[in-house]
N, C-alpha and C. Protein backbone atom coordinates (compact mmCIF):
# COMPACT_ATOMS: atom_id res chain seq x y z
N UNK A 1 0.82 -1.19 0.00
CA UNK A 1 0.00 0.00 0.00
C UNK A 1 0.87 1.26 0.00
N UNK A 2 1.94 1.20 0.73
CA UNK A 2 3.16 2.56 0.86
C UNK A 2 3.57 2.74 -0.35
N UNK A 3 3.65 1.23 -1.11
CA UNK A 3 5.02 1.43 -2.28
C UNK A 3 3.66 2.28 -3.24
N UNK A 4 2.36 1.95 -3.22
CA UNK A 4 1.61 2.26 -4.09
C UNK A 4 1.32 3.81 -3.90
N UNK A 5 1.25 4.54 -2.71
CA UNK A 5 1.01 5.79 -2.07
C UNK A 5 2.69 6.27 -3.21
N UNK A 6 3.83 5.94 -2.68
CA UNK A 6 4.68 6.54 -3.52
C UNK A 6 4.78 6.69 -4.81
N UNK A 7 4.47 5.48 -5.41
CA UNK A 7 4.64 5.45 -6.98
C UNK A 7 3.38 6.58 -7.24
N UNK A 8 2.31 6.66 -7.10
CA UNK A 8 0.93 7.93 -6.98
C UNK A 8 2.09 9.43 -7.04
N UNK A 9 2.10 9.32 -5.59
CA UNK A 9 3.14 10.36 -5.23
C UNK A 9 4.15 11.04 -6.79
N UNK A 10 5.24 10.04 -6.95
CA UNK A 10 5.93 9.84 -7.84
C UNK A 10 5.08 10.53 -8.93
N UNK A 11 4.09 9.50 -9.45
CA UNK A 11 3.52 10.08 -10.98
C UNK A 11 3.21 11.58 -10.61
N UNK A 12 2.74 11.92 -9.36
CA UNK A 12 1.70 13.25 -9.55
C UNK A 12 3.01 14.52 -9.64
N UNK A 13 4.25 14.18 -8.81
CA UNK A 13 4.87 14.82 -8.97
C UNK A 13 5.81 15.14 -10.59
N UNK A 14 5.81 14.16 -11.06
CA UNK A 14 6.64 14.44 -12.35
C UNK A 14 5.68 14.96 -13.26
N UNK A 15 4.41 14.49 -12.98
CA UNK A 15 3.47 15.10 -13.43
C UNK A 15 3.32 16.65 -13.51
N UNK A 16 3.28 17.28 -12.41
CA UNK A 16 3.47 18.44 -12.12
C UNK A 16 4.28 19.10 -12.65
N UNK A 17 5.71 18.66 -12.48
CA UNK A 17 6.57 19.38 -12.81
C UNK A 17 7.13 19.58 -14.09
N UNK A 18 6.54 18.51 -15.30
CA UNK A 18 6.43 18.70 -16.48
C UNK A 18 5.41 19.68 -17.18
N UNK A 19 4.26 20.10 -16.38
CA UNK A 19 2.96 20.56 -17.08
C UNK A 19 3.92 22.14 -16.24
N UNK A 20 4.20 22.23 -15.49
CA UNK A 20 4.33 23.61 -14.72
C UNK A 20 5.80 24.24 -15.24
N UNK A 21 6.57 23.04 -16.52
CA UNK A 21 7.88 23.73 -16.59
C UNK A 21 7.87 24.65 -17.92
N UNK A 22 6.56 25.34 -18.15
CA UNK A 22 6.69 26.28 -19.43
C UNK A 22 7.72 27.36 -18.66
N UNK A 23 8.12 28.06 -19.63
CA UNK A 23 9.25 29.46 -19.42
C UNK A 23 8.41 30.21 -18.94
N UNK A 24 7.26 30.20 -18.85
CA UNK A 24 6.38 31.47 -18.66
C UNK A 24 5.78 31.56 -17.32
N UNK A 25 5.13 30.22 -16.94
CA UNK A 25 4.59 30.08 -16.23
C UNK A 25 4.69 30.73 -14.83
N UNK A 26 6.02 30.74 -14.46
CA UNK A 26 5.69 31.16 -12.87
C UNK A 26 6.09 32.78 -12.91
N UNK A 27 6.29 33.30 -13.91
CA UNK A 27 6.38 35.07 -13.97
C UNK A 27 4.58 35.17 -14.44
N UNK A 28 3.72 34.34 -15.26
CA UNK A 28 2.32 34.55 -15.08
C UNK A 28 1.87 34.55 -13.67
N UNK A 29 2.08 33.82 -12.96
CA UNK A 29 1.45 33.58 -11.82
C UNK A 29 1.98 34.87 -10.87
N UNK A 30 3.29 35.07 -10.76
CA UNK A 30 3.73 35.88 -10.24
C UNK A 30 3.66 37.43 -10.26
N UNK A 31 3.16 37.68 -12.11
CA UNK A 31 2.30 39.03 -12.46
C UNK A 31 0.75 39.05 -11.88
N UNK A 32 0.14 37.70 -11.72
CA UNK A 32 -0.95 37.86 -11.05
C UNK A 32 -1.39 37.74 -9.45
N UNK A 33 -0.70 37.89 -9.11
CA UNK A 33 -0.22 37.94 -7.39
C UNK A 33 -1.50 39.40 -6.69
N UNK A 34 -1.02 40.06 -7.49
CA UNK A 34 -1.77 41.42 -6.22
C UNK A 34 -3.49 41.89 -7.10
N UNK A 35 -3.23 41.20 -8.26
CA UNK A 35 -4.32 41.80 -8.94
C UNK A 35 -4.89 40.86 -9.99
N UNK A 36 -6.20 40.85 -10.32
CA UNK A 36 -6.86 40.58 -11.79
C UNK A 36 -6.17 41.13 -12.79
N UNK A 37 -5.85 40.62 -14.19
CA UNK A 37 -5.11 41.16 -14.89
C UNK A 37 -5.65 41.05 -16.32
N UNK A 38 -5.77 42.01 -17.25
CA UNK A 38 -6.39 41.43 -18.80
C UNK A 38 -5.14 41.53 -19.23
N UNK A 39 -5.37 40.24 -20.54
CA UNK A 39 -4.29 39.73 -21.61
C UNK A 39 -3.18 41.01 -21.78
N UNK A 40 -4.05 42.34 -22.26
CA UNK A 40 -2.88 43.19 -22.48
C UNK A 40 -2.31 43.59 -21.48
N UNK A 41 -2.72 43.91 -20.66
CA UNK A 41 -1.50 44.31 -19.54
C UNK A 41 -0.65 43.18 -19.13
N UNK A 42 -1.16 41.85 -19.09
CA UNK A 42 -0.19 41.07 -18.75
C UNK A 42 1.32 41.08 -19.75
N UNK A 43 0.35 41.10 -20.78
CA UNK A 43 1.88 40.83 -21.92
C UNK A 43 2.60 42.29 -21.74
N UNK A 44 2.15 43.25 -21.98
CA UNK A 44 3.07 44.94 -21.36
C UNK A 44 3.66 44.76 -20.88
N UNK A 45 3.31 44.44 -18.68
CA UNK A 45 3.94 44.11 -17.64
C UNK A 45 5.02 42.83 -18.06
N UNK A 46 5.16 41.80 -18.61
CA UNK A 46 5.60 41.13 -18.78
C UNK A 46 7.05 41.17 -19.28
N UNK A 47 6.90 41.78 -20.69
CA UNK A 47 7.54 42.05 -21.64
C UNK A 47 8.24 41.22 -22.03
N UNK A 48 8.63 41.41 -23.55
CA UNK A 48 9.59 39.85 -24.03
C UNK A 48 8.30 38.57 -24.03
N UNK A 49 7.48 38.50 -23.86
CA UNK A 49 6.69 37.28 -24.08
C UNK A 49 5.85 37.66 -25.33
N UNK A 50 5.88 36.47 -26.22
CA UNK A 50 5.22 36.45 -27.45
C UNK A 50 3.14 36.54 -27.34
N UNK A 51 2.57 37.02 -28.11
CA UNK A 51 0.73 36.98 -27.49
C UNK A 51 0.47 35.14 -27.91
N UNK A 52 1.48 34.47 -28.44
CA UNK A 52 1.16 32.90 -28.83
C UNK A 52 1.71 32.25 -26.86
N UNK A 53 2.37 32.83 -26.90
CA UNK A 53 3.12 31.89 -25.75
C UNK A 53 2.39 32.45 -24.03
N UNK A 54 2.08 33.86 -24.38
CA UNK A 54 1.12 34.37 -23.08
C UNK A 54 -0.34 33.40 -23.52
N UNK A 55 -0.72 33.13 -24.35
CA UNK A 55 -2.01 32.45 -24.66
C UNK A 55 -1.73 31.28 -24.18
N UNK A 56 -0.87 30.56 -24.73
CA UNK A 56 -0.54 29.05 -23.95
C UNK A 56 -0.33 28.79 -22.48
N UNK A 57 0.32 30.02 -22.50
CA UNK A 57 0.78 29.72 -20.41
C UNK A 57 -0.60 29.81 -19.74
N UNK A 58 -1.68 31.16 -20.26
CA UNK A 58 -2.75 31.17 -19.30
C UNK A 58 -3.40 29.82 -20.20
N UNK A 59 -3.58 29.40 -21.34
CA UNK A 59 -4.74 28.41 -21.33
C UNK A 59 -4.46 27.20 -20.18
N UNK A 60 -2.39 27.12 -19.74
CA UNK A 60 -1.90 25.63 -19.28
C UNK A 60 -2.52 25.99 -17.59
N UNK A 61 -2.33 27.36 -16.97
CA UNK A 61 -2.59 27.37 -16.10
C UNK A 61 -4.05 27.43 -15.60
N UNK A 62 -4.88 27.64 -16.65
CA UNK A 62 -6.59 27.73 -16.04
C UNK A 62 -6.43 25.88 -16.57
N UNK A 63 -6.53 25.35 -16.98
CA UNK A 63 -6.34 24.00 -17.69
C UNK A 63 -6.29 23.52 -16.13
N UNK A 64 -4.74 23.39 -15.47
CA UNK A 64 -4.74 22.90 -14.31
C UNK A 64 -5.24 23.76 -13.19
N UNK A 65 -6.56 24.66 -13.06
CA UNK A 65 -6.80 25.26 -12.27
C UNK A 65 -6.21 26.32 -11.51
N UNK A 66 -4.95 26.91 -11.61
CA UNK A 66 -4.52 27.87 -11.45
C UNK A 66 -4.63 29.46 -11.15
N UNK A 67 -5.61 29.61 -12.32
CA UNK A 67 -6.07 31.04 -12.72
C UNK A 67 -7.40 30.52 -13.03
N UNK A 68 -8.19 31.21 -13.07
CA UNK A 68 -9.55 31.64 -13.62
C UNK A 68 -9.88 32.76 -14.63
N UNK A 69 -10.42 32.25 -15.73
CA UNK A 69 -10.64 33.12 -16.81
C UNK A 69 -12.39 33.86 -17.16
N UNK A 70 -12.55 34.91 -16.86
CA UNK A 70 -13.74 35.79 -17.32
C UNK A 70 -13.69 36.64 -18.32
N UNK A 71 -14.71 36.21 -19.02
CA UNK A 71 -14.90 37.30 -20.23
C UNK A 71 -16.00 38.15 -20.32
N UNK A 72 -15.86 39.50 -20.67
CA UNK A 72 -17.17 39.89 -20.93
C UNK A 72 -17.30 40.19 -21.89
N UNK A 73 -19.31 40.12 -22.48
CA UNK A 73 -19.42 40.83 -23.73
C UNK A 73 -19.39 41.98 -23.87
N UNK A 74 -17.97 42.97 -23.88
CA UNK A 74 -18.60 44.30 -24.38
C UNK A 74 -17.40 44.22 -25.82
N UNK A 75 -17.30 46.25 -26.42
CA UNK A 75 -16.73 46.15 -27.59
C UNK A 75 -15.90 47.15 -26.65
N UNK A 76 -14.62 46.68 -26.97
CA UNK A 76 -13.89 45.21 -27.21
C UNK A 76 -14.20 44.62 -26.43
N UNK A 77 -14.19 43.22 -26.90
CA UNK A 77 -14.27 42.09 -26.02
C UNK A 77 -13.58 42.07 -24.58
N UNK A 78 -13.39 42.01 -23.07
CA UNK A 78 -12.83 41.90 -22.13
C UNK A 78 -12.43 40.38 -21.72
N UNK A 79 -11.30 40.36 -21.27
CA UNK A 79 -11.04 39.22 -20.31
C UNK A 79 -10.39 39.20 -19.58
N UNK A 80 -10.24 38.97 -18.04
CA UNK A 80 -10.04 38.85 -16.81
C UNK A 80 -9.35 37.63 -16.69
N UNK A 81 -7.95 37.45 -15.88
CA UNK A 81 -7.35 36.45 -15.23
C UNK A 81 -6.82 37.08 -14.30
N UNK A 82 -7.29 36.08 -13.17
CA UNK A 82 -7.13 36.52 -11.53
C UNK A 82 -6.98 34.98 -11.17
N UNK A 83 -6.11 34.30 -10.11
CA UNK A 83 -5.52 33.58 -9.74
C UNK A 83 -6.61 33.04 -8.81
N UNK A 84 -6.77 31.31 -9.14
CA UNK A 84 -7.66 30.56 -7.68
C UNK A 84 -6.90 30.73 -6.37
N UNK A 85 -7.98 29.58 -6.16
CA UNK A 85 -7.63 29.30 -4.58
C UNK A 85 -5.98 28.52 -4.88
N UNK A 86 -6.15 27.61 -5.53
CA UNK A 86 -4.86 26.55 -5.83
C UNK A 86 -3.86 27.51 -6.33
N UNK A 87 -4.07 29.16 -7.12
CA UNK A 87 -2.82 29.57 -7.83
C UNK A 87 -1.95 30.18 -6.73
N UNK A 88 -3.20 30.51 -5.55
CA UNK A 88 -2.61 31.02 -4.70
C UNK A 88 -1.44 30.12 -3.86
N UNK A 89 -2.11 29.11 -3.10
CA UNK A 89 -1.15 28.06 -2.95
C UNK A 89 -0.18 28.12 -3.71
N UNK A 90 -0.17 27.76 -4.84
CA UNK A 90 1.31 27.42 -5.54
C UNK A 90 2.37 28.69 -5.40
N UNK A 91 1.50 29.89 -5.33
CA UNK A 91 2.17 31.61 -5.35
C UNK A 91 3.24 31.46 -4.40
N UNK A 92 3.39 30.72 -3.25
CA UNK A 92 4.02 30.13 -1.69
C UNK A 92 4.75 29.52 -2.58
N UNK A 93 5.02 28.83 -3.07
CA UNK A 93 5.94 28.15 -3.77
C UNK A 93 7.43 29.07 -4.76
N UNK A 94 6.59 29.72 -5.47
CA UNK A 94 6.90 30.51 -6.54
C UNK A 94 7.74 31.50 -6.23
N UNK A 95 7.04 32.25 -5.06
CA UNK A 95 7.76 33.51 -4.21
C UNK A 95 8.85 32.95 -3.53
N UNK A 96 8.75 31.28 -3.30
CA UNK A 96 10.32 31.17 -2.48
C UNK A 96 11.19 31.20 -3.85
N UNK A 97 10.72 30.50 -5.24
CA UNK A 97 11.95 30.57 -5.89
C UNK A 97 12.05 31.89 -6.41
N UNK A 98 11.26 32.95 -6.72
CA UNK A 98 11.54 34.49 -6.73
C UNK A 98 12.93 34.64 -5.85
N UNK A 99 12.47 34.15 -4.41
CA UNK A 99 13.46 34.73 -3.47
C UNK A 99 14.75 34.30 -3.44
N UNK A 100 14.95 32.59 -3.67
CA UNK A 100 16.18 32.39 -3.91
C UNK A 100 17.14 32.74 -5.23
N UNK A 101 16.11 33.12 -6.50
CA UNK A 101 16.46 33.67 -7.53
C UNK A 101 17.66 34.90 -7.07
N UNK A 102 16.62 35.65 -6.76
CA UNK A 102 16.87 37.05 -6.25
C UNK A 102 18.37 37.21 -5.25
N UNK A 103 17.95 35.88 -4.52
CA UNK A 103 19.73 35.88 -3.29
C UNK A 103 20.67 35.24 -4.14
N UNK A 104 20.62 34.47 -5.44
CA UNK A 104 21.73 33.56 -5.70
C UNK A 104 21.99 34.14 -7.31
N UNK A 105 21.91 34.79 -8.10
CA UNK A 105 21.62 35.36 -8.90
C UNK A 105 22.80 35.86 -9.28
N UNK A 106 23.79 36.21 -8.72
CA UNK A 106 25.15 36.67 -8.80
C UNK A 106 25.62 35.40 -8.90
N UNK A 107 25.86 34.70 -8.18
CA UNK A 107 26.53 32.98 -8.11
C UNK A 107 26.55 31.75 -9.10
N UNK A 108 24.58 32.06 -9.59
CA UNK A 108 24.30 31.21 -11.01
C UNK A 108 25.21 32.03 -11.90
N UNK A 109 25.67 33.22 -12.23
CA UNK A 109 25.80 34.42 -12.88
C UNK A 109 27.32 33.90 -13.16
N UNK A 110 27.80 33.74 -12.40
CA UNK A 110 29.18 33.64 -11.70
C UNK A 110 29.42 32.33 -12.58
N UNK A 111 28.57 31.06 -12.13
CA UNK A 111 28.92 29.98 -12.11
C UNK A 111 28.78 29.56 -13.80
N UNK A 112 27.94 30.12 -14.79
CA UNK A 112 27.44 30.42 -16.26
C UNK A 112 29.00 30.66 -16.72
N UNK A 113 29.60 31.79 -16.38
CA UNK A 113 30.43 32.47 -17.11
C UNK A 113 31.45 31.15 -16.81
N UNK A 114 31.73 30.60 -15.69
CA UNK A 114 32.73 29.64 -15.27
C UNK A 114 32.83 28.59 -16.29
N UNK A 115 31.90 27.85 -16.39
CA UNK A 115 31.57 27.10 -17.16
C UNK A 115 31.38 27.82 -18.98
N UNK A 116 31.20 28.61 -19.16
CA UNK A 116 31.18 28.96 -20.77
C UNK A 116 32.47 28.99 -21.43
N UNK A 117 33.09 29.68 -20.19
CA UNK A 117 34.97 29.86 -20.36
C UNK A 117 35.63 28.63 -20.42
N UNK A 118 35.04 27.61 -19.80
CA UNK A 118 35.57 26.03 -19.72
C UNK A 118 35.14 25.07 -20.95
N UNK A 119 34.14 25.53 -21.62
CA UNK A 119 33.45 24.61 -22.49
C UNK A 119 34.10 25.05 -23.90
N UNK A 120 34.26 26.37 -23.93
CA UNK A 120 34.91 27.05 -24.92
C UNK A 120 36.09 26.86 -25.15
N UNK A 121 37.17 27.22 -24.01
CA UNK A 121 38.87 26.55 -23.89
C UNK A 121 38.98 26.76 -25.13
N UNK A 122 40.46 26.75 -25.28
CA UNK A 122 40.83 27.04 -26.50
C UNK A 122 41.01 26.31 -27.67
N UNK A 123 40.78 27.71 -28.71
CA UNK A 123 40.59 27.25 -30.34
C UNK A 123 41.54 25.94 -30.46
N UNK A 124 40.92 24.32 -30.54
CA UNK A 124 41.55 23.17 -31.45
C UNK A 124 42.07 23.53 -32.93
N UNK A 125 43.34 23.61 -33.69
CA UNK A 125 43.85 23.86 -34.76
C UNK A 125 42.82 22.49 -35.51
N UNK A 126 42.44 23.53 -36.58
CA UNK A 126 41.59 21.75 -37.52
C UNK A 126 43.00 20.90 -38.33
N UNK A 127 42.82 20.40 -37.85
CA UNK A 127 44.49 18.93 -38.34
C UNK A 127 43.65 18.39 -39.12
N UNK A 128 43.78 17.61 -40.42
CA UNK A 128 43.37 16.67 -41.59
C UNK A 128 44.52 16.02 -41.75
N UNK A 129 44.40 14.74 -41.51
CA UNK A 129 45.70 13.50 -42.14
C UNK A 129 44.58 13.14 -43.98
N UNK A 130 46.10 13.50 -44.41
CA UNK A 130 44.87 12.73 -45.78
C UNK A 130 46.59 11.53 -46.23
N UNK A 131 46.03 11.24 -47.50
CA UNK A 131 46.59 9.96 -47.85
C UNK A 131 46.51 8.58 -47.19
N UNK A 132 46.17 8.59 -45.78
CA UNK A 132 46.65 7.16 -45.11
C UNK A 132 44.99 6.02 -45.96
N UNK A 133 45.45 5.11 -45.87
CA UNK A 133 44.80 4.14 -46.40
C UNK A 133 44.22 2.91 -45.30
C-alpha cells in the first residue's frame, strides 16, 4: 500500500513538474499575485513574451486550475485572469523561488560564465591527415 502511495506520489509529482515547466509560467502567476489582470496588460507588464506563448501559459494554467478566466461581452471584447484558490497556494511556492532567484543570482551568474569559459577553452587547430589508407 506505501510502495503504491509513492509510486501515486511519484507520478503526480513528475506530473506536475512537467505541465508547470513552461518558461512562462511562474512570472504569469507571479504578475498575477496582487491583482486581476487582462491579456494586455499582462503581456506589457511582462515584456519579451510572445501573445502565442502568453495564450498558452494562461490556457496551461486555467487547464490545471490555477487562474480563472472571465470574459465579458462588451466592444472590445474583455477578459479577466485573476488567480484561484490553488494559484494562490502554488504563489508560496513561486515567491520562495523568486526569493532564492533574487539571493543567488550573482553565483548562477558567476557559475554560467565559469563554465562557458571552460566549455569554450581554446581554439583546437583543424588537423586533416589525408593519404593514409
Amino acid at each position: 500500500m506505501q510502495r503504491q502511495r509513492q509510486s501515486a506520489g511519484r507520478i503526480a509529482l513528475d506530473e506536475m513538474l512537467t505541465t508547470r515547466a513552461s518558461k512562462w509560467t511562474l512570472t504569469v502567476v507571479l504578475h498575477l499575485r496582487r491583482d486581476t489582470r487582462r491579456f494586455s496588460e499582462l503581456q506589457r507588464e511582462i515584456g519579451g513574451i510572445s501573445q502565442k506563448a502568453l495564450t498558452a501559459s494562461l490556457r496551461s494554467l486555467e487547464r490545471d486550475g490555477f487562474i480563472s478566466r472571465t470574459s465579458y461581452a462588451t466592444i472590445p471584447p474583455r477578459v479577466d485572469y485573476t488567480l484561484t484558490a490553488l494559484g494562490v497556494e502554488a504563489l508560496k511556492v513561486f515567491e520562495a523561488f523568486e526569493n532564492f532567484a533574487a539571493s543567488n543570482w550573482e553565483s548562477v551568474h558567476e557559475a554560467r560564465q565559469l563554465f562557458d569559459a571552460r566549455i569554450a577553452g581554446p581554439v583546437q587547430p583543424d588537423i586533416r591527415i589525408t593519404g593514409l589508407r
